[in-house]
PDB file of N, CA and C in Angstrom:
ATOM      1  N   UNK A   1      -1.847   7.555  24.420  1.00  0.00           N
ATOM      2  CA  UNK A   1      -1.037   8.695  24.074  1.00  0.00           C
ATOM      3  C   UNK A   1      -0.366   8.503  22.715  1.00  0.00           C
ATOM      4  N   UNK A   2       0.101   7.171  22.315  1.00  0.00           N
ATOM      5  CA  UNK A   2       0.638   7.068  21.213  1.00  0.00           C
ATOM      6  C   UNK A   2      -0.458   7.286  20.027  1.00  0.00           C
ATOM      7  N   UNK A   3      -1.394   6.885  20.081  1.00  0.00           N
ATOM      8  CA  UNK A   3      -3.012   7.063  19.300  1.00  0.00           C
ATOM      9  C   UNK A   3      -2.977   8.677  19.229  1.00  0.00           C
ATOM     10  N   UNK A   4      -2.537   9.366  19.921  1.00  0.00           N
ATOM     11  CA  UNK A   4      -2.574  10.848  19.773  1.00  0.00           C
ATOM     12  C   UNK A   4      -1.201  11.338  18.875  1.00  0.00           C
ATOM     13  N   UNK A   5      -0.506  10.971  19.207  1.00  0.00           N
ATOM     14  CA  UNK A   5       0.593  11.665  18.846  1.00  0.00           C
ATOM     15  C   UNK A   5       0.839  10.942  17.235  1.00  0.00           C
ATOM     16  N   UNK A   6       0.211   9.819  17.143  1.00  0.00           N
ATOM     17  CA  UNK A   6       0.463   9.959  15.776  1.00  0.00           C
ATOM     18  C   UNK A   6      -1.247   9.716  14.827  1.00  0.00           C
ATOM     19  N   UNK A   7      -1.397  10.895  15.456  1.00  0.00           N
ATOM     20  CA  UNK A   7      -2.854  11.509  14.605  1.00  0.00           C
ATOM     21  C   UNK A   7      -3.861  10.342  14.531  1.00  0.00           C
ATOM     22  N   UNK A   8      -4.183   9.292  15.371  1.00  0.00           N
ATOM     23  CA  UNK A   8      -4.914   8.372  15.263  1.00  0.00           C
ATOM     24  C   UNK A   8      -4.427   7.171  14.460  1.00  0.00           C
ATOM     25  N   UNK A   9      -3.378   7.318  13.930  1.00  0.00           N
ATOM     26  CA  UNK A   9      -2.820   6.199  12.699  1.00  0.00           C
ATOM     27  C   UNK A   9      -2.313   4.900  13.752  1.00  0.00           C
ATOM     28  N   UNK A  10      -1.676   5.087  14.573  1.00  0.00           N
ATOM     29  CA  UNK A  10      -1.361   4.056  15.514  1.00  0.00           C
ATOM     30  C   UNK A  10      -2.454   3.360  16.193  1.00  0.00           C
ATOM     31  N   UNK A  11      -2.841   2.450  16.163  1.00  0.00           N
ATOM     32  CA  UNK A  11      -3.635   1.868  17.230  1.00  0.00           C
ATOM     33  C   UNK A  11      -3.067   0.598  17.646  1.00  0.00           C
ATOM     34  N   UNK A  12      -3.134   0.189  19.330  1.00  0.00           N
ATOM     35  CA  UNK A  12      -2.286  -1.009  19.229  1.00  0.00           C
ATOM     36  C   UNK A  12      -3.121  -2.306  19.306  1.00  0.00           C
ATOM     37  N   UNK A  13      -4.634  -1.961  19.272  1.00  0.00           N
ATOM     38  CA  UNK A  13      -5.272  -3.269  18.588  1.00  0.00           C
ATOM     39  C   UNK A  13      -4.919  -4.057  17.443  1.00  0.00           C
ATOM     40  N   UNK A  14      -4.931  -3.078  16.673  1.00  0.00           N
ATOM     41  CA  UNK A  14      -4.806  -3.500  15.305  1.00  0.00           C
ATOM     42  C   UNK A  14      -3.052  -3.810  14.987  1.00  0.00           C
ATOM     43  N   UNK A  15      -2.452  -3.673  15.815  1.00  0.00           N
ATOM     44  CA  UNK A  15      -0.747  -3.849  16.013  1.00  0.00           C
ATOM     45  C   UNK A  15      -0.401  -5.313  16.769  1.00  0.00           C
ATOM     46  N   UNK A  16      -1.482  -5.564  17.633  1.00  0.00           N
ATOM     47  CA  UNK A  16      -1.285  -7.185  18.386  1.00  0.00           C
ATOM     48  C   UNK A  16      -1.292  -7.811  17.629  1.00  0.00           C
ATOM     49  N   UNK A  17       0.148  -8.409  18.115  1.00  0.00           N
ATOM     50  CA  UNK A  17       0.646  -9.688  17.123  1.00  0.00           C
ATOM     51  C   UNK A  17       0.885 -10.766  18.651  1.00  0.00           C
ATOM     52  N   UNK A  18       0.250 -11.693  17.967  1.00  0.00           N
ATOM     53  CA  UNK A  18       0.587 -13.390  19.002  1.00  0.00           C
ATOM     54  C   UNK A  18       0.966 -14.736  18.118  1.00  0.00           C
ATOM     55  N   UNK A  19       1.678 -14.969  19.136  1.00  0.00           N
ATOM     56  CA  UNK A  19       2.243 -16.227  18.336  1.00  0.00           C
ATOM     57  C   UNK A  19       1.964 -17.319  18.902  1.00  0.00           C
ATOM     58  N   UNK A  20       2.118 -18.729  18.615  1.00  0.00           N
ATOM     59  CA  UNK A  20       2.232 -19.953  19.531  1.00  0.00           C
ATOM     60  C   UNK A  20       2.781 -19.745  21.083  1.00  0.00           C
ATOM     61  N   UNK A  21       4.385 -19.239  20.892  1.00  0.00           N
ATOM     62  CA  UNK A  21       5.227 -19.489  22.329  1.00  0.00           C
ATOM     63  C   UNK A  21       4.589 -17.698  23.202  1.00  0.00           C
ATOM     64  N   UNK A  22       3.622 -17.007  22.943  1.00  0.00           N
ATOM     65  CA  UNK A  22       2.815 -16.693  23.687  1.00  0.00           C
ATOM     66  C   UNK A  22       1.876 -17.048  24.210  1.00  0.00           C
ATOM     67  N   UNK A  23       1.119 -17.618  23.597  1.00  0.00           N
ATOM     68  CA  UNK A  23       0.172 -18.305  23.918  1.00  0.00           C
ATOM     69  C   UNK A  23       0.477 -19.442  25.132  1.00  0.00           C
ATOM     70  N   UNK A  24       1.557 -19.830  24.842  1.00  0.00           N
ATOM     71  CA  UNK A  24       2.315 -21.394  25.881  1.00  0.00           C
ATOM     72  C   UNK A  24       2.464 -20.512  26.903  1.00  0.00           C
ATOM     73  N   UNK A  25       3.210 -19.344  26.727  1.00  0.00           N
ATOM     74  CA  UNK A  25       3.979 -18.711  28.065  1.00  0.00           C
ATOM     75  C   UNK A  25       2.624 -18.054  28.766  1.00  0.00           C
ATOM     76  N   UNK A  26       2.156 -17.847  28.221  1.00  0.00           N
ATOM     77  CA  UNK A  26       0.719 -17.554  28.995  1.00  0.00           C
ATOM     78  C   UNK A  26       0.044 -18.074  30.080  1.00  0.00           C
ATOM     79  N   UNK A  27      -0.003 -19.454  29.397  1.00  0.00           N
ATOM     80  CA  UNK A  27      -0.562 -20.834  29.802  1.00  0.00           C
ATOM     81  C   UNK A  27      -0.080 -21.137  30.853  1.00  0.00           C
ATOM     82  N   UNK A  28       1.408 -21.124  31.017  1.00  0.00           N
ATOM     83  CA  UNK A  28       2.425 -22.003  31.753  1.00  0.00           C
ATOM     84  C   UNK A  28       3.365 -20.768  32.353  1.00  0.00           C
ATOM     85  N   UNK A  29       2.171 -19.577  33.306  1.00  0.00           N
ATOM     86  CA  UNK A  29       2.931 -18.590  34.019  1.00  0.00           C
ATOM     87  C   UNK A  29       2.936 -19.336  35.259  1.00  0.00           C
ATOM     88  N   UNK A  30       2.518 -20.319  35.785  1.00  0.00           N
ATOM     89  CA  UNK A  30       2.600 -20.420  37.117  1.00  0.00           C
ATOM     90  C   UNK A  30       3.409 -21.873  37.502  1.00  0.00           C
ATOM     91  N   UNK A  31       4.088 -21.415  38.309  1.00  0.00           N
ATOM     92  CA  UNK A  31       4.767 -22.930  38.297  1.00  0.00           C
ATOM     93  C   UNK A  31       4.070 -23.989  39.278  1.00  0.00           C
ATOM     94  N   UNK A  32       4.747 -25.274  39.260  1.00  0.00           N
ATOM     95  CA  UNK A  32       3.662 -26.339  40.287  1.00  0.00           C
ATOM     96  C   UNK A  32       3.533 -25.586  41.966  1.00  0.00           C
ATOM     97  N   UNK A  33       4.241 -24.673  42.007  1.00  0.00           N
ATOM     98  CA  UNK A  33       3.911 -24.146  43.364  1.00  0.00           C
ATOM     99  C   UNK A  33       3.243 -22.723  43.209  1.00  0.00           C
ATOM    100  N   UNK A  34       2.543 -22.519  42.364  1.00  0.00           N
ATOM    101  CA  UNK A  34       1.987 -21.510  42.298  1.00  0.00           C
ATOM    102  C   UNK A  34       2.354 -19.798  41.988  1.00  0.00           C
ATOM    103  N   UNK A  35       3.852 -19.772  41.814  1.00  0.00           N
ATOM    104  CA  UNK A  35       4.471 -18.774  41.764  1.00  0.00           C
ATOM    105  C   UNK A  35       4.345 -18.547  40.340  1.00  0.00           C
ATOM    106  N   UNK A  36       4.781 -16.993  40.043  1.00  0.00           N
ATOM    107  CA  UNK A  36       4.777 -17.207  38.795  1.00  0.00           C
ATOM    108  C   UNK A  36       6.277 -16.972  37.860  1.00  0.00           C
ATOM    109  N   UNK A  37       6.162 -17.518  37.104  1.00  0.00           N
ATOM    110  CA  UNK A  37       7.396 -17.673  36.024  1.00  0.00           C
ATOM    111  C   UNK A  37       7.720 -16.623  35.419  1.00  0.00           C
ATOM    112  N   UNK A  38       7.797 -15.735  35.557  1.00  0.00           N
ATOM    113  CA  UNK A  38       8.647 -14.417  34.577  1.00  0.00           C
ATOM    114  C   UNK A  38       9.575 -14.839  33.506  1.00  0.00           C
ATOM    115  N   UNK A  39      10.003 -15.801  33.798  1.00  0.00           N
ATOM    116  CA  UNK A  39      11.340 -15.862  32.359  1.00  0.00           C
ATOM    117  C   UNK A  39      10.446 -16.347  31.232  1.00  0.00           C
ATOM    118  N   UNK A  40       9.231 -16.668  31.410  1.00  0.00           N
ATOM    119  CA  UNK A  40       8.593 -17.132  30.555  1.00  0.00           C
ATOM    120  C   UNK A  40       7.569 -16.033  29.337  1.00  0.00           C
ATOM    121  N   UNK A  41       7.447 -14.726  30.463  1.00  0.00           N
ATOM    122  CA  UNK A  41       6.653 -13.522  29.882  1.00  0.00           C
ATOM    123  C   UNK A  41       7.371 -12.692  28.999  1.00  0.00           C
ATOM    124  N   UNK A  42       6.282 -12.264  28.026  1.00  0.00           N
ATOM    125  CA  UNK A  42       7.197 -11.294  26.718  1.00  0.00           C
ATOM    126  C   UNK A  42       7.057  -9.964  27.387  1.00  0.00           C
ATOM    127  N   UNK A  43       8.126  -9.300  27.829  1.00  0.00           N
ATOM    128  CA  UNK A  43       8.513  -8.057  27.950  1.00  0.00           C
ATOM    129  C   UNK A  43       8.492  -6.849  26.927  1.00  0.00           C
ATOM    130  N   UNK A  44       7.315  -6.019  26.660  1.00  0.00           N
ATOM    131  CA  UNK A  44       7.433  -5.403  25.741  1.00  0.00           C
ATOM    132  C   UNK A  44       7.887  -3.669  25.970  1.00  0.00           C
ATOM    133  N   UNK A  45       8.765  -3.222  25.401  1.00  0.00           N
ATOM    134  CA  UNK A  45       9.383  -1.815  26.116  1.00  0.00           C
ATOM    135  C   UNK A  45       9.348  -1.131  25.043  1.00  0.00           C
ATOM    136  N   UNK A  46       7.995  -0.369  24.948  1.00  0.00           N
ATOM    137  CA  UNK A  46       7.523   1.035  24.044  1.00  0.00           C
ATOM    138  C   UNK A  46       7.931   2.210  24.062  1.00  0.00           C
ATOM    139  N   UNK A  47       8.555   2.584  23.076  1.00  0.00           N
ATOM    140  CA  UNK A  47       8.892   3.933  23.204  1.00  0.00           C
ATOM    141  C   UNK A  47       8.526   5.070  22.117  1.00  0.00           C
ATOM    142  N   UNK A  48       7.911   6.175  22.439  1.00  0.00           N
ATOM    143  CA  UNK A  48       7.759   6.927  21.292  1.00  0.00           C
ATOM    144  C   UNK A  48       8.963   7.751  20.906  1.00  0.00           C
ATOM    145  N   UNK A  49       8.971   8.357  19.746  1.00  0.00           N
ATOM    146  CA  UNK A  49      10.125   9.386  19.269  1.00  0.00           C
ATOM    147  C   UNK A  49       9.659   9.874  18.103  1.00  0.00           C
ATOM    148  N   UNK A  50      10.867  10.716  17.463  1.00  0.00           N
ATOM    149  CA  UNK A  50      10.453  11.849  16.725  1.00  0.00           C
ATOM    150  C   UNK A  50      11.884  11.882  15.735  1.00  0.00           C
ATOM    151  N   UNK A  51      11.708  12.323  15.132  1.00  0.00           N
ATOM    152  CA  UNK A  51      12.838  12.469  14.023  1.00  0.00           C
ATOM    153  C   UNK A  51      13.991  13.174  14.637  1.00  0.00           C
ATOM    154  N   UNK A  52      13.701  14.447  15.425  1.00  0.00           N
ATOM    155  CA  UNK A  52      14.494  14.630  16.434  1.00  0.00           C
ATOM    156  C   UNK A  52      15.574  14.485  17.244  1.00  0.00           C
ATOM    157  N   UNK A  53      14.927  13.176  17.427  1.00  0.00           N
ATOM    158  CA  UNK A  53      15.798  12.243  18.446  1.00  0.00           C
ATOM    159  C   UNK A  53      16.555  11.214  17.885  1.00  0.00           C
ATOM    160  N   UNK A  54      16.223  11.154  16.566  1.00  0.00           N
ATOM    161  CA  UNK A  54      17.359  10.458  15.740  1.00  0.00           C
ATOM    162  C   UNK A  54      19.081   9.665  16.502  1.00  0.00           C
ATOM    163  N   UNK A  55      19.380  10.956  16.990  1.00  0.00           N
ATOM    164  CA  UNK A  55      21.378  10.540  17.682  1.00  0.00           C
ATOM    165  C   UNK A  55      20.487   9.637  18.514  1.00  0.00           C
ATOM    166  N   UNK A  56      19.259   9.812  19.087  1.00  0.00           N
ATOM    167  CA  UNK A  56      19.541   8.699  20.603  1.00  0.00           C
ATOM    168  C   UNK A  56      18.955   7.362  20.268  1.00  0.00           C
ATOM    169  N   UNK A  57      18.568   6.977  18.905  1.00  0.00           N
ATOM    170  CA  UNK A  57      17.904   5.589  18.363  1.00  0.00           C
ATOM    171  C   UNK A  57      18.961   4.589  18.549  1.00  0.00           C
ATOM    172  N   UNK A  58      20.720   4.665  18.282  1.00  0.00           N
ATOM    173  CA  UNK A  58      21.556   3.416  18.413  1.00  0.00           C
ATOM    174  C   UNK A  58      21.411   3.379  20.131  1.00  0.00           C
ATOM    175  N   UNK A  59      21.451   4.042  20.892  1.00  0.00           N
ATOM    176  CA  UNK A  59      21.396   3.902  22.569  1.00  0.00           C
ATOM    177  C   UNK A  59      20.330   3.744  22.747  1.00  0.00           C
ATOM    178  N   UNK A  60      19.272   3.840  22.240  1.00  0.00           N
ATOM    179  CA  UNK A  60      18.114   3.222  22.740  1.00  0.00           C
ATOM    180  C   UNK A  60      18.102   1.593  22.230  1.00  0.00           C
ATOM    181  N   UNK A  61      18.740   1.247  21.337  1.00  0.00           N
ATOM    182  CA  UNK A  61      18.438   0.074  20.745  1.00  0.00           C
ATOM    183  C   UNK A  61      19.649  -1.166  21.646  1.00  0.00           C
ATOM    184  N   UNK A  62      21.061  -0.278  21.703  1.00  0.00           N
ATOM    185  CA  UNK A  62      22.046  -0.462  22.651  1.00  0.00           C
ATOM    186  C   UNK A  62      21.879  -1.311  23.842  1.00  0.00           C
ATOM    187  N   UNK A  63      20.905  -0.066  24.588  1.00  0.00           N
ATOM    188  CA  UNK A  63      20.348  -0.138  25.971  1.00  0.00           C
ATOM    189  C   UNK A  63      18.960  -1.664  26.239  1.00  0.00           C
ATOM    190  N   UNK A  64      18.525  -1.805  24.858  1.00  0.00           N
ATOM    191  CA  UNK A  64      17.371  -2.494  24.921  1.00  0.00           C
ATOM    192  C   UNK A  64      18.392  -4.156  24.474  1.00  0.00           C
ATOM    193  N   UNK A  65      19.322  -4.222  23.653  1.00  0.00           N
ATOM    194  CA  UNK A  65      19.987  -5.118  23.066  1.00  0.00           C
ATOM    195  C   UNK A  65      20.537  -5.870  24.723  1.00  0.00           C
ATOM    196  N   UNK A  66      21.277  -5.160  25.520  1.00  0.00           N
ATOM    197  CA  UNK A  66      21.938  -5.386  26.765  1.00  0.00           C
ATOM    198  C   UNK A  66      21.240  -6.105  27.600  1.00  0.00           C
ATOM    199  N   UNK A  67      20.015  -6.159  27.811  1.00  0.00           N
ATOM    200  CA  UNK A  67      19.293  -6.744  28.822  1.00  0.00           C
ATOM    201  C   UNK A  67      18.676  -8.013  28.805  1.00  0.00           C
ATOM    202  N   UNK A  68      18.864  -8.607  29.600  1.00  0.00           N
ATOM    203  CA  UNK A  68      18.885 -10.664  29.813  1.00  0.00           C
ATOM    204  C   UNK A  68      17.898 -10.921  30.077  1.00  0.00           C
ATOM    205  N   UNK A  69      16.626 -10.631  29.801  1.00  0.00           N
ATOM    206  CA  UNK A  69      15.453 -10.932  30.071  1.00  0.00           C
ATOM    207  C   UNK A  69      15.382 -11.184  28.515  1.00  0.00           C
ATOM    208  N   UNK A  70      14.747 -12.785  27.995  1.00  0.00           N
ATOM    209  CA  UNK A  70      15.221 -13.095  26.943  1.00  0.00           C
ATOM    210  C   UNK A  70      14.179 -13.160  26.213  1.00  0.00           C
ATOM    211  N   UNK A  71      12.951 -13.137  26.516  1.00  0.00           N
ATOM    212  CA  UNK A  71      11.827 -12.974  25.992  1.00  0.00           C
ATOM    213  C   UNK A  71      11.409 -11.550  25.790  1.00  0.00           C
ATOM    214  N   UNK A  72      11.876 -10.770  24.856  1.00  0.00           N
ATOM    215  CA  UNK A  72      11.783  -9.088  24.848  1.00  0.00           C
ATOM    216  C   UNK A  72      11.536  -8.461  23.259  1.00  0.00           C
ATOM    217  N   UNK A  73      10.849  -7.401  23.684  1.00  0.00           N
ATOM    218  CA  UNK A  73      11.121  -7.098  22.299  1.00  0.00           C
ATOM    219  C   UNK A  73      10.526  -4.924  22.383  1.00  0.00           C
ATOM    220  N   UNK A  74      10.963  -4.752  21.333  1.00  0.00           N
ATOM    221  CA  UNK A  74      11.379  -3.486  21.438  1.00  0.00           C
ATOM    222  C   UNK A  74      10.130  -3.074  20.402  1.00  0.00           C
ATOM    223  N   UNK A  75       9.416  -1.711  20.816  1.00  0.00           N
ATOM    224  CA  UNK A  75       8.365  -1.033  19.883  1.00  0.00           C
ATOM    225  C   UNK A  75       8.283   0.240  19.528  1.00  0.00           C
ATOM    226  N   UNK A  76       8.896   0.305  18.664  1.00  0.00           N
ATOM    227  CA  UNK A  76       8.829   1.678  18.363  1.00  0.00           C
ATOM    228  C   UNK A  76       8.436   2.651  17.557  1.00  0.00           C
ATOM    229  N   UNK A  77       7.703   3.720  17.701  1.00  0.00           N
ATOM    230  CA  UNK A  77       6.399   4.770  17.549  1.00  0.00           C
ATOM    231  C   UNK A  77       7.303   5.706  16.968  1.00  0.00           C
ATOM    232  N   UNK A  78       7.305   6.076  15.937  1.00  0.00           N
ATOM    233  CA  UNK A  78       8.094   7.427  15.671  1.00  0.00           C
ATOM    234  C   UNK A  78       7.221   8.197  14.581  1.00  0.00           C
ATOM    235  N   UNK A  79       6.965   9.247  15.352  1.00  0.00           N
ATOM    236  CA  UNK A  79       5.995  10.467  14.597  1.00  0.00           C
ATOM    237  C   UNK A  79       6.840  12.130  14.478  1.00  0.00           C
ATOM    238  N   UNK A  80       8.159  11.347  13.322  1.00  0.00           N
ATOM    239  CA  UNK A  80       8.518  12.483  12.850  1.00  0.00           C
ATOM    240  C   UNK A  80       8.147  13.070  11.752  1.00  0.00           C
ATOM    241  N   UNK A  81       9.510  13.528  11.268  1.00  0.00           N
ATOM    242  CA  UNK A  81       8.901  14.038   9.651  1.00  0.00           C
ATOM    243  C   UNK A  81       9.774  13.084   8.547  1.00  0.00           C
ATOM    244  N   UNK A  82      10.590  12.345   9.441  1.00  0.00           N
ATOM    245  CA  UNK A  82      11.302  10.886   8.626  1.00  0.00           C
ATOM    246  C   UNK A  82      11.362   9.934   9.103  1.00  0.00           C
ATOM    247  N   UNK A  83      11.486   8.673   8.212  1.00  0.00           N
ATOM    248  CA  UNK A  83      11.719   7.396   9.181  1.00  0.00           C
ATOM    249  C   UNK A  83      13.028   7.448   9.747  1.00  0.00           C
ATOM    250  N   UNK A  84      13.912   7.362  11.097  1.00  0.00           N
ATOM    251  CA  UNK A  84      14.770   6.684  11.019  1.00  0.00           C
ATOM    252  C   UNK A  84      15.893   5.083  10.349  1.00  0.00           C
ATOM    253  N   UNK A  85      16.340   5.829   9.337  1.00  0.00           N
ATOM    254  CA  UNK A  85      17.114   4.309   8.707  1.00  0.00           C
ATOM    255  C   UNK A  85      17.841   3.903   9.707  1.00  0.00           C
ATOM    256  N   UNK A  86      18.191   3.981  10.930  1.00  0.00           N
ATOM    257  CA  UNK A  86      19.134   3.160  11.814  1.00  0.00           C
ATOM    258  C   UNK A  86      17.774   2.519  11.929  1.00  0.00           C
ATOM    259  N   UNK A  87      16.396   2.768  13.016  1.00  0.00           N
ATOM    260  CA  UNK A  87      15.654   1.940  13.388  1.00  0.00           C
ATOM    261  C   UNK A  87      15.018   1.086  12.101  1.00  0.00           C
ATOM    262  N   UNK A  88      15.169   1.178  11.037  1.00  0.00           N
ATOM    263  CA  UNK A  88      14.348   0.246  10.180  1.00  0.00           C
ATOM    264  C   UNK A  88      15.594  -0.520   9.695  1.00  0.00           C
ATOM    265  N   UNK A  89      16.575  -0.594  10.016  1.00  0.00           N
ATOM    266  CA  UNK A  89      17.799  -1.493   9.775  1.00  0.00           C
ATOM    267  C   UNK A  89      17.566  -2.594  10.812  1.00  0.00           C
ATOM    268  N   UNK A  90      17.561  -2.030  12.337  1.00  0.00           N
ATOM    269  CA  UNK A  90      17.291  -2.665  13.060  1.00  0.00           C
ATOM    270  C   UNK A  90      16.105  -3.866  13.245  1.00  0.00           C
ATOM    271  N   UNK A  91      15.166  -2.993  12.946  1.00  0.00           N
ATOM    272  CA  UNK A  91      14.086  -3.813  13.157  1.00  0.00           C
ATOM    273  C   UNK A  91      13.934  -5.196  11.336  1.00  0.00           C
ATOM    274  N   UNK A  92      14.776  -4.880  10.727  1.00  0.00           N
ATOM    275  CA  UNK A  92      14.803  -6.069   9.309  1.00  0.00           C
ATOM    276  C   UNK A  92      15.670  -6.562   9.735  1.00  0.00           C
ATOM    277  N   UNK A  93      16.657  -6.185  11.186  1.00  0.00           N
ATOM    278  CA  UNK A  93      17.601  -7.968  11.508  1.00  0.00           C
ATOM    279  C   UNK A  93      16.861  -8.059  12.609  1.00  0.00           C
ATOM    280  N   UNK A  94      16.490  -7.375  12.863  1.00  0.00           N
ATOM    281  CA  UNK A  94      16.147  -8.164  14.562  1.00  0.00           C
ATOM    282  C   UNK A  94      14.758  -8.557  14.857  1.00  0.00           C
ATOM    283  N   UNK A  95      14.362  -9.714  14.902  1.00  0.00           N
ATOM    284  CA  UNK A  95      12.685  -9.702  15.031  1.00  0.00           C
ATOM    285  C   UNK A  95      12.095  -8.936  16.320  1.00  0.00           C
ATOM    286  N   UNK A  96      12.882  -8.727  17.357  1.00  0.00           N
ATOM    287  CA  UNK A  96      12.415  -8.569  18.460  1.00  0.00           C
ATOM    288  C   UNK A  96      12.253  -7.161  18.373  1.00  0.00           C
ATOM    289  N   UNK A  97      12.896  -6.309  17.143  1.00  0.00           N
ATOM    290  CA  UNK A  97      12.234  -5.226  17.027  1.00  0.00           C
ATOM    291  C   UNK A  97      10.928  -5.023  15.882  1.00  0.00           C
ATOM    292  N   UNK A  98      10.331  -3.568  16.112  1.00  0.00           N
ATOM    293  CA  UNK A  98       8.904  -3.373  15.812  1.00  0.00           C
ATOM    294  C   UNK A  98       8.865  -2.273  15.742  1.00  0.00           C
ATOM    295  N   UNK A  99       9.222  -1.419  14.590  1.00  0.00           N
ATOM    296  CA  UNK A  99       9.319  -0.075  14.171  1.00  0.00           C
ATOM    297  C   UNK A  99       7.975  -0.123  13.066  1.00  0.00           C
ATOM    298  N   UNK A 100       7.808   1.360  14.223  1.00  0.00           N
ATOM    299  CA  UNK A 100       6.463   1.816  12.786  1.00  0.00           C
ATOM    300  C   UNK A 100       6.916   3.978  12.505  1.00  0.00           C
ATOM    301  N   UNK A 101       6.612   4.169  11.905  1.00  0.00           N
ATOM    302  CA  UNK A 101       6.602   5.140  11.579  1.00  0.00           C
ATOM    303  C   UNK A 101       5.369   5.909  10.831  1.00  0.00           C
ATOM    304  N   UNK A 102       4.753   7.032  11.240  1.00  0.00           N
ATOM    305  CA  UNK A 102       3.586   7.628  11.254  1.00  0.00           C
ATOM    306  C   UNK A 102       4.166   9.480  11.121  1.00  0.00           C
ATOM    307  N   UNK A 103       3.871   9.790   9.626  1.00  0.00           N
ATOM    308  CA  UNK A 103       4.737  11.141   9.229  1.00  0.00           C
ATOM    309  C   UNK A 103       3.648  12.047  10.123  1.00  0.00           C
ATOM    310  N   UNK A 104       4.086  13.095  11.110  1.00  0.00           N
ATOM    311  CA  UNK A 104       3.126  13.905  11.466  1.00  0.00           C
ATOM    312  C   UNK A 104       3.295  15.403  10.179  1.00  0.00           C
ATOM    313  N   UNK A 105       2.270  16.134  10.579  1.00  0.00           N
ATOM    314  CA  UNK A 105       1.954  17.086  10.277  1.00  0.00           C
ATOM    315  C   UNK A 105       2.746  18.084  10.223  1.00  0.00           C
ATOM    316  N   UNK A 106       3.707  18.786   9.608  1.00  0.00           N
ATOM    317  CA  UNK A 106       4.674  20.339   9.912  1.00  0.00           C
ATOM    318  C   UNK A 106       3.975  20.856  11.080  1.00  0.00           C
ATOM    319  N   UNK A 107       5.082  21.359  11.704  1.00  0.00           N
ATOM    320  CA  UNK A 107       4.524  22.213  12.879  1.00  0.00           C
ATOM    321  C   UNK A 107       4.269  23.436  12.243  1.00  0.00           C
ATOM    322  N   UNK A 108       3.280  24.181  12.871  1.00  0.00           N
ATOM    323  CA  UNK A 108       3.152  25.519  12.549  1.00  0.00           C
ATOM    324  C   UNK A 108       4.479  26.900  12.834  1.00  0.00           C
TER     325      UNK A 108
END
């Protein structure tokens, strides 16, 4: 859906990024009893938006900042008609964010 909404420019093949301590946490999901380790998995929480929605980018970032699952990181799709400067502030301090921006088309 995100491949749609921003006119094919998004793809998240070409967006996978891996690092070493993925690769480990990968490796080392199961513990010696077979269960598996969650604190160890990268949590990734995608969201699309729109220029639009601009007021709700600090509460979305807020809401995503708050949560103790420590391996996380935030992705965000925005196919307005501007970038948000709160989210590209965000995402140049915070690694765990991942702002892209993809200008759509004027509506008719």
């Amino acid at each position: 859906a995100l491949s749609v909404h921003s006119f094919g420019q998004f793809q998240p093949l070409r967006e996978r990024r891996v690092d070493a301590e993925d690769v480990e946490a990968a490796a080392g999901v199961l513990t010696s009893s077979g269960a598996i380790d969650t604190s160890r998995m990268l949590v990734s929480v995608i969201c699309p938006t729109t220029s639009e929605r601009q007021a709700y980018h600090p509460l979305l970032y807020e809401c995503f900042r708050r949560q103790t699952h420590e391996r996380r990181e935030l992705v965000v799709v925005d196919t307005g008609s501007q970038p948000s400067r709160f989210l590209q502030e965000r995402a140049a301090e915070d690694p765990r964010v991942v702002y892209r921006f993809f200008e759509s088309p004027p509506k008719a």
